[in-house]
Structure formats: structure tokens, C-alpha cells
C-alpha atoms as a PDB file:
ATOM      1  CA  UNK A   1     101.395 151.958 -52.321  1.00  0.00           C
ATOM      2  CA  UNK A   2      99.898 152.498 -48.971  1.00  0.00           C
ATOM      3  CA  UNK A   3      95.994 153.281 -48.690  1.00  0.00           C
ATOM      4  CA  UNK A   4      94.352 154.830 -45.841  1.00  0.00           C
ATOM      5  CA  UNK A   5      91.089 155.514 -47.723  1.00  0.00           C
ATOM      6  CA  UNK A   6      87.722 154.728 -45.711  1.00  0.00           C
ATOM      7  CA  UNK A   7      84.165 155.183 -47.790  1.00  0.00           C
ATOM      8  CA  UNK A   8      81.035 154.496 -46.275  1.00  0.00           C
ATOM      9  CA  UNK A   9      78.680 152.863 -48.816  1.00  0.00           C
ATOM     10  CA  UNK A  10      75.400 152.312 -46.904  1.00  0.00           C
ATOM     11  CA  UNK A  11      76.171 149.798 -43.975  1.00  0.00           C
ATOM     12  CA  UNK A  12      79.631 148.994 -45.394  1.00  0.00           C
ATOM     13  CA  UNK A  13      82.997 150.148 -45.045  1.00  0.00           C
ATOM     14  CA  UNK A  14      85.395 150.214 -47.790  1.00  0.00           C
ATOM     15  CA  UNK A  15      88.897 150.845 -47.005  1.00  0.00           C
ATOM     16  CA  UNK A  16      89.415 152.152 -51.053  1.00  0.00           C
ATOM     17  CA  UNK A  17      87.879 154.037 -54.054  1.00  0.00           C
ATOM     18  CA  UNK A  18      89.181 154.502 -57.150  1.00  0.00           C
ATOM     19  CA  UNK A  19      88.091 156.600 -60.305  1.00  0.00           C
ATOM     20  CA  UNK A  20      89.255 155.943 -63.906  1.00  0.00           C
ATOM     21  CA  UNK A  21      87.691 156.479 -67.338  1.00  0.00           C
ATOM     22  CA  UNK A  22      86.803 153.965 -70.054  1.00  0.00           C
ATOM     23  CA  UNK A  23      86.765 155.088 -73.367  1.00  0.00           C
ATOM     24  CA  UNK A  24      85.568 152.569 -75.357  1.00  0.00           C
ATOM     25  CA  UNK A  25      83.395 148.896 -74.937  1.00  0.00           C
ATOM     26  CA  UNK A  26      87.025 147.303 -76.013  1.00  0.00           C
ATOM     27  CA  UNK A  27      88.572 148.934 -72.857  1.00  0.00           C
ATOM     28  CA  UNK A  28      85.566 148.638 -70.369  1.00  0.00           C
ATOM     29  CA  UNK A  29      86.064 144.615 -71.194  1.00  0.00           C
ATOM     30  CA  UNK A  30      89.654 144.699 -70.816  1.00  0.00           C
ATOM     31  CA  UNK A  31      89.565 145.654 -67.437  1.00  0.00           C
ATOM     32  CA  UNK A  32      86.928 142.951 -66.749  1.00  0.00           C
ATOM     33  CA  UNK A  33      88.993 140.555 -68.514  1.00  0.00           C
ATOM     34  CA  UNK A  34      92.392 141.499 -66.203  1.00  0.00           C
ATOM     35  CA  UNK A  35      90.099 141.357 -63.130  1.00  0.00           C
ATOM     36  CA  UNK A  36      89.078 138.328 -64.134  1.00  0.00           C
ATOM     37  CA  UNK A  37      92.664 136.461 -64.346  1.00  0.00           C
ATOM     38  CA  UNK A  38      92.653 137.474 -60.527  1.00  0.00           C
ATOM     39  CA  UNK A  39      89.440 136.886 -59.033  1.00  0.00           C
ATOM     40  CA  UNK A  40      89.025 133.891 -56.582  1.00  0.00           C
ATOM     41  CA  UNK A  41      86.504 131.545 -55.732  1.00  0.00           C
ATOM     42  CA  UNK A  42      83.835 133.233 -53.443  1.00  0.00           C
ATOM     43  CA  UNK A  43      84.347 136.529 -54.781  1.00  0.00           C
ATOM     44  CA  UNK A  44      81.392 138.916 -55.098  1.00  0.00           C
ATOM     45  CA  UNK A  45      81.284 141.688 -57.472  1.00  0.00           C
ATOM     46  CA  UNK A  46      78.582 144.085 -57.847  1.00  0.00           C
ATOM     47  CA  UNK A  47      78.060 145.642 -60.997  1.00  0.00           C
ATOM     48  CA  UNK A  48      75.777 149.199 -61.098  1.00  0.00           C
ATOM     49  CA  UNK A  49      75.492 151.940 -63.646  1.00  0.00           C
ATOM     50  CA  UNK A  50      72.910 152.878 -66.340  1.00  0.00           C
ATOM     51  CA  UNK A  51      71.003 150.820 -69.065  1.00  0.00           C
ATOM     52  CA  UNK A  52      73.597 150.251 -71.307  1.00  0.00           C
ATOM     53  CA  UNK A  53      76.780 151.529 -68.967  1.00  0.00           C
ATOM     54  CA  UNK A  54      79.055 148.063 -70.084  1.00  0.00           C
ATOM     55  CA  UNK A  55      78.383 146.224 -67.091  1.00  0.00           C
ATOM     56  CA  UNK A  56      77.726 143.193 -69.499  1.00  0.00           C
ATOM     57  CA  UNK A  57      80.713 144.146 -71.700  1.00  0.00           C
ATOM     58  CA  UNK A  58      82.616 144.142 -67.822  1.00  0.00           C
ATOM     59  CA  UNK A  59      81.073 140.744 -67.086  1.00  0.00           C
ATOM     60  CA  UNK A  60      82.502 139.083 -70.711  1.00  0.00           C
ATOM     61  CA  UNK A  61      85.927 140.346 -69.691  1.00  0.00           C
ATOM     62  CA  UNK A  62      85.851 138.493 -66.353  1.00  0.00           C
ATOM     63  CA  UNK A  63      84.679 135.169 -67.904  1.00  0.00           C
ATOM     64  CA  UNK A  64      87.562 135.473 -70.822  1.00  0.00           C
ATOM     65  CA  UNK A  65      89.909 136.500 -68.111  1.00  0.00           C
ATOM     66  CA  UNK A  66      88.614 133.372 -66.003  1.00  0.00           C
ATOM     67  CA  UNK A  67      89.294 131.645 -69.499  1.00  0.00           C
ATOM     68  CA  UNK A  68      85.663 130.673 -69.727  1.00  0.00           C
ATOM     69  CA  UNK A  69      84.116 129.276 -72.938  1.00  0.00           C
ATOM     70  CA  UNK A  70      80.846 130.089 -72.301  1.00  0.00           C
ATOM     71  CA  UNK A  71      78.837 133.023 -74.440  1.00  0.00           C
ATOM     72  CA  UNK A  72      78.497 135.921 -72.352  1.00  0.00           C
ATOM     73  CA  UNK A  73      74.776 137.362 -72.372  1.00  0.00           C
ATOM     74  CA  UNK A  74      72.160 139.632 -70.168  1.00  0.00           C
ATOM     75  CA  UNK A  75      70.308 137.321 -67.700  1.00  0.00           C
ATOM     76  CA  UNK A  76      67.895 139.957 -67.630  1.00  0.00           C
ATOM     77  CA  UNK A  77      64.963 137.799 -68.074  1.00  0.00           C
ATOM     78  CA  UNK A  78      66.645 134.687 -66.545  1.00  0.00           C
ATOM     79  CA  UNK A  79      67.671 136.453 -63.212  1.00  0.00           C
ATOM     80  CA  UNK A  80      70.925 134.670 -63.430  1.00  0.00           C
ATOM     81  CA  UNK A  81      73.332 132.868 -65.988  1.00  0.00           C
ATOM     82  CA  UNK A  82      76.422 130.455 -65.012  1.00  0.00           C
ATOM     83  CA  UNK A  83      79.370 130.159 -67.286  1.00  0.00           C
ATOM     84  CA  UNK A  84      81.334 127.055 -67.371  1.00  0.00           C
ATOM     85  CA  UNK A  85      84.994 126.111 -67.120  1.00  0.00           C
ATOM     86  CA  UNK A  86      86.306 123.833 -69.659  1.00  0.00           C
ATOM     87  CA  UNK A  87      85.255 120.727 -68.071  1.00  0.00           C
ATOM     88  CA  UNK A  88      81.831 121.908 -68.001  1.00  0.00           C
ATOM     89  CA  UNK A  89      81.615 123.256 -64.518  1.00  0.00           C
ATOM     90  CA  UNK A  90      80.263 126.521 -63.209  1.00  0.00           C
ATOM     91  CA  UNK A  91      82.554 128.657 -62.011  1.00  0.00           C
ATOM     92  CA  UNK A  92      81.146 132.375 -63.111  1.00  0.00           C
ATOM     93  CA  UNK A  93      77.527 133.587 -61.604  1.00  0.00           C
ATOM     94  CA  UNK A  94      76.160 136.154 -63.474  1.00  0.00           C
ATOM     95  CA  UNK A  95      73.133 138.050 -61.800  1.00  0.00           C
ATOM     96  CA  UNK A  96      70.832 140.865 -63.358  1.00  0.00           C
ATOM     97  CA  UNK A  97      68.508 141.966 -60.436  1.00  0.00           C
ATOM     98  CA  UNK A  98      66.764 144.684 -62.060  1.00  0.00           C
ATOM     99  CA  UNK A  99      63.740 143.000 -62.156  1.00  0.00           C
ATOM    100  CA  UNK A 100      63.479 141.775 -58.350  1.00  0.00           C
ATOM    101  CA  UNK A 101      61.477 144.303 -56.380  1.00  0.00           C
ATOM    102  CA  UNK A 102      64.265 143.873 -53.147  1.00  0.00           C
ATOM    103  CA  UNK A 103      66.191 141.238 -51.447  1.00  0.00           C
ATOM    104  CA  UNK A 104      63.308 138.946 -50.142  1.00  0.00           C
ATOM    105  CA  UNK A 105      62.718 138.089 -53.867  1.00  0.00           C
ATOM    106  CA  UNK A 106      66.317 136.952 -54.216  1.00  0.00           C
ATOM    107  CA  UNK A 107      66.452 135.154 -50.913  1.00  0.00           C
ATOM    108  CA  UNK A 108      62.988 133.417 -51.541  1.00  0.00           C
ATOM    109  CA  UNK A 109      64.264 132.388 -55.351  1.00  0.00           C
ATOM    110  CA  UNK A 110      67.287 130.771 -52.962  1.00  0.00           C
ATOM    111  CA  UNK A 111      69.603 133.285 -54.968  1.00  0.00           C
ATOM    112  CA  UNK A 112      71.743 133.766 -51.959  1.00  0.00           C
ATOM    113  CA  UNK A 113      73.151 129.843 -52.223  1.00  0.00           C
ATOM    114  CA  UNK A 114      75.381 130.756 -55.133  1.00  0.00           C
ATOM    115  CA  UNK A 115      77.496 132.567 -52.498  1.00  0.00           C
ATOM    116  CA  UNK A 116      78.467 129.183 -50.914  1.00  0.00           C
ATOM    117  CA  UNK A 117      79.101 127.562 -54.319  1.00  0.00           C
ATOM    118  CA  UNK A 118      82.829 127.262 -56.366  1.00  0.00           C
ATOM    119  CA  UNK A 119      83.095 129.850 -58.111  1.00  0.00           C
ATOM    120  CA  UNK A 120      82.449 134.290 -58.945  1.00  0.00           C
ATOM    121  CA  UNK A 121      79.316 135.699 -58.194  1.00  0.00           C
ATOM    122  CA  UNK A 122      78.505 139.064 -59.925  1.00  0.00           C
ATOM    123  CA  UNK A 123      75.354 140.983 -59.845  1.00  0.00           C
ATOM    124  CA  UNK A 124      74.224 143.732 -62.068  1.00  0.00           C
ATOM    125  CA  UNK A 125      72.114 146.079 -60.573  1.00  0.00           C
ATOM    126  CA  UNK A 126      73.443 145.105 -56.959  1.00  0.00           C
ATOM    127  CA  UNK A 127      71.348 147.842 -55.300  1.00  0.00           C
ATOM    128  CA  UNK A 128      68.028 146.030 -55.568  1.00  0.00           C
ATOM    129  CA  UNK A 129      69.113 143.530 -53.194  1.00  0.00           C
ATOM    130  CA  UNK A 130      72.081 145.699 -50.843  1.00  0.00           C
ATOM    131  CA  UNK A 131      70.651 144.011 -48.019  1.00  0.00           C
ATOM    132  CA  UNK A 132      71.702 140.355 -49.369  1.00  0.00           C
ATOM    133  CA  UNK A 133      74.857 141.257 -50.178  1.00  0.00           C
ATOM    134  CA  UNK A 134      78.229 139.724 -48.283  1.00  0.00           C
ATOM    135  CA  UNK A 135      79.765 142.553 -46.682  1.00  0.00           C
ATOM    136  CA  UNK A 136      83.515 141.175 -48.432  1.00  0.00           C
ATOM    137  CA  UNK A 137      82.397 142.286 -52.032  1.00  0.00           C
ATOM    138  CA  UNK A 138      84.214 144.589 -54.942  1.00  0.00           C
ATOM    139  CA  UNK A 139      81.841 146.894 -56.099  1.00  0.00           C
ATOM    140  CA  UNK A 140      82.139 148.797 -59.765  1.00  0.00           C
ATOM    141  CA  UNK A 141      79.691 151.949 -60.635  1.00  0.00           C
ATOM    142  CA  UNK A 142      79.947 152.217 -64.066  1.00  0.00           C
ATOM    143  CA  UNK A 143      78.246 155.450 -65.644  1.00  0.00           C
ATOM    144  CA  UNK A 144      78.104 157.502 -69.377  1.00  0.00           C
ATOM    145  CA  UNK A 145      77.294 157.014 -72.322  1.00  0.00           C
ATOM    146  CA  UNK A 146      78.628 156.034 -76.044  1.00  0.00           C
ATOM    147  CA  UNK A 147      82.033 155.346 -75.783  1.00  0.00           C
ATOM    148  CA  UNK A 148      83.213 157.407 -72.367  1.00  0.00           C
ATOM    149  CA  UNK A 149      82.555 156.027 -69.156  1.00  0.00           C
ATOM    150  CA  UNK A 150      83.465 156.934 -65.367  1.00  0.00           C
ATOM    151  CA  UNK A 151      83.866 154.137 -63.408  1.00  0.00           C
ATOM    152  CA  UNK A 152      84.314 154.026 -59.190  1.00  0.00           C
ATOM    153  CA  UNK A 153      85.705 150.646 -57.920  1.00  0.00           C
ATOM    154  CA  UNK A 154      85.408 150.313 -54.127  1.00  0.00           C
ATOM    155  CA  UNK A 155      87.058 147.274 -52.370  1.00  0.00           C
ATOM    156  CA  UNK A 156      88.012 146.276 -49.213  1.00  0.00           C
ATOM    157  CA  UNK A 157      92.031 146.494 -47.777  1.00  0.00           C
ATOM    158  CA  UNK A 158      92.299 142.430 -47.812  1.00  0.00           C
ATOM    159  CA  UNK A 159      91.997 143.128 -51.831  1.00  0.00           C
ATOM    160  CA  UNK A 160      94.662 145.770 -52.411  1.00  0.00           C
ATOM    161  CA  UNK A 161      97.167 143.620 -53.716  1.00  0.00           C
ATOM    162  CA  UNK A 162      95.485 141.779 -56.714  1.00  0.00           C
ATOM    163  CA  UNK A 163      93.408 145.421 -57.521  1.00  0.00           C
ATOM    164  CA  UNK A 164      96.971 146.999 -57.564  1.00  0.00           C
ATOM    165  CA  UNK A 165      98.115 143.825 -60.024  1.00  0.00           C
ATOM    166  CA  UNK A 166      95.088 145.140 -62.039  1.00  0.00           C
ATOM    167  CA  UNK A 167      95.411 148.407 -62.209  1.00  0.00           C
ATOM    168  CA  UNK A 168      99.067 148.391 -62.621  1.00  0.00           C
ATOM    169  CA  UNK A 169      98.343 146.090 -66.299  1.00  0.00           C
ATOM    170  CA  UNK A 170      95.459 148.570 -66.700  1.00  0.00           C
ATOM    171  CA  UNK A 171      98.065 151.559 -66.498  1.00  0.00           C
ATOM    172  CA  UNK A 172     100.562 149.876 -68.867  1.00  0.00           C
ATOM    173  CA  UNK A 173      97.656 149.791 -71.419  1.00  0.00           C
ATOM    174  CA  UNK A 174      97.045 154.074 -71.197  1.00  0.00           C
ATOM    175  CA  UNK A 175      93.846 153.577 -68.434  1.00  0.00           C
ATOM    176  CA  UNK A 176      94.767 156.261 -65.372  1.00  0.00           C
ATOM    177  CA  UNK A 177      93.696 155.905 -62.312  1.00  0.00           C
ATOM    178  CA  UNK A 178      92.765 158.469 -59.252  1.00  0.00           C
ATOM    179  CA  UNK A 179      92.252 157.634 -55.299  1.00  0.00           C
ATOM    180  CA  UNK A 180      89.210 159.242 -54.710  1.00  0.00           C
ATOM    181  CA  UNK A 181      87.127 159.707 -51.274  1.00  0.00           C
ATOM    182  CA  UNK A 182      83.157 160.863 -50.693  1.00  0.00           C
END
């Protein structure tokens, strides 16, 4: 499948957008869960979306999919949580920024260091801090309420391949999937 998409998001260019619907917690964290059997180490993955949208429920898909042990929770309060492979080492980043007032507080906390570490970084409420944010990310807007939920995924063209492994497993399963544009 060939994509010539190009969305601006702020100061970055994505070369794809796709819509697709969500309608329940179980399915929201299956699709974090087959992301998560293709991420890579350095990947970023911004998270956005109401209180209460499933961008935690995303987030313990990706660490079972990473086949993390680790209990998946909010680092609201924390700022940020690591999960832990099964010899004990970090390798999933979890970041709620909600409570930062803008991307000096997450430099100054020396949040921007996990990006050079082994292993996933992904931030919830990635709009606090846009500024500190790699331009090579994959970025999920998840919105709605009670069991329905839109949600946009905008990546770059060096990630087609392993987003069209996921959406393709995501399509067996009954999710559907549009190429959208601004």
C-alpha cells in the first residue's frame, strides 16, 4: 500500500494519518498490545486525548505486547513509571506530563535523558512538552467516551511497514481503518 499522505502537526511533518474506532477498553489495549510486539528501542510515542480516553489502557497493551511483567499504572503523580523486562531491566518509559507547566520543567527534571536510554518512551499528554519532543515519534489522539473512541495515529514514512503489520492484525480482529488528511 503506497502512502503519499503529508500532515502538518505544529513544526512536524508526518508523512501518514490514520482514523479508526475503538469500541471497547478490551480493544483500545489490543491495539497497544500489537503495537507493542513491534516497537523498537528508541521509539517515542505520544499519547493525547481526554481524562479517561484509554491512553493508560493503550500503554498496558504496549508493555504486554513488549511481554513486560510489570503492573501497568498512571504516573500521574510520579511524572514517569519504567516497566521492566524479565531480567529486571527497563525497557518501557511511561510519562504523564499533565502536571508540568511546559517543556523547561521536563528538561530541568532531566526527563529528556530517557530518550537516549534502551528502551520505549511514551508520554501521555505529549502536548505539554511539544517542544521536547524528537521529531521521529508516533503520535495517537485518542478521544470519546464510555466504550467508543476515535483514535488518529500519525507516523512518519520510515514506520509504514511495522504500522501496516499492525493494522493489518488489527483488521483481522473487526478494527477498520481510514487514511485521513487535515
Amino acid at each position: 500500500m503506497a502512502h503519499v499522505l503529508k500532515v502538518r502537526i505544529g513544526r512536524i511533518e508526518k508523512d501518514v494519518e490514520w482514523r479508526t474506532h475503538s469500541s471497547s477498553v478490551e480493544m483500545t489495549e489490543r491495539l497497544g498490545e500489537v503495537l507493542g510486539a513491534k516497537v523498537q528501542s528508541g521509539d517515542v510515542i505520544t499519547l493525547d486525548g481526554d481524562l479517561g480516553a484509554g491512553k493508560t489502557a493503550f500503554t498496558r497493551g504496549v508493555a504486554r505486547g513488549m511481554q513486560l511483567r510489570s503492573r501497568v499504572t498512571s504516573p500521574t503523580f510520579t511524572i514517569v513509571n519504567e516497566y521492566n523486562d524479565t531480567q529486571g531491566v527497563p525497557r518501557l518509559f511511561h510519562f504523564d506530563t499533565y502536571r508540568l507547566t511546559g517543556s523547561d520543567d521536563f528538561y530541568d527534571a532531566g526527563l529528556d535523558e530517557y530518550f537516549q536510554r534502551d528502551g520505549v518512551c511514551m508520554i501521555e499528554w505529549s502536548k505539554v512538552i511539544e517542544d521536547a519532543l524528537p521529531k521521529d515519534r508516533i503520535e495517537f489522539e485518542i478521544s470519546g467516551f464510555g466504550s467508543e473512541r476515535e483514535i488518529l495515529i500519525r507516523f512518519a514514512e520510515q514506520d509504514v511497514s511495522r504500522m501496516d503489520e499492525v493494522r493489518a492484525v488489527m483488521e483481522q480482529e473487526g478494527m477498520k481503518f481510514e487514511d485521513t488528511g487535515l
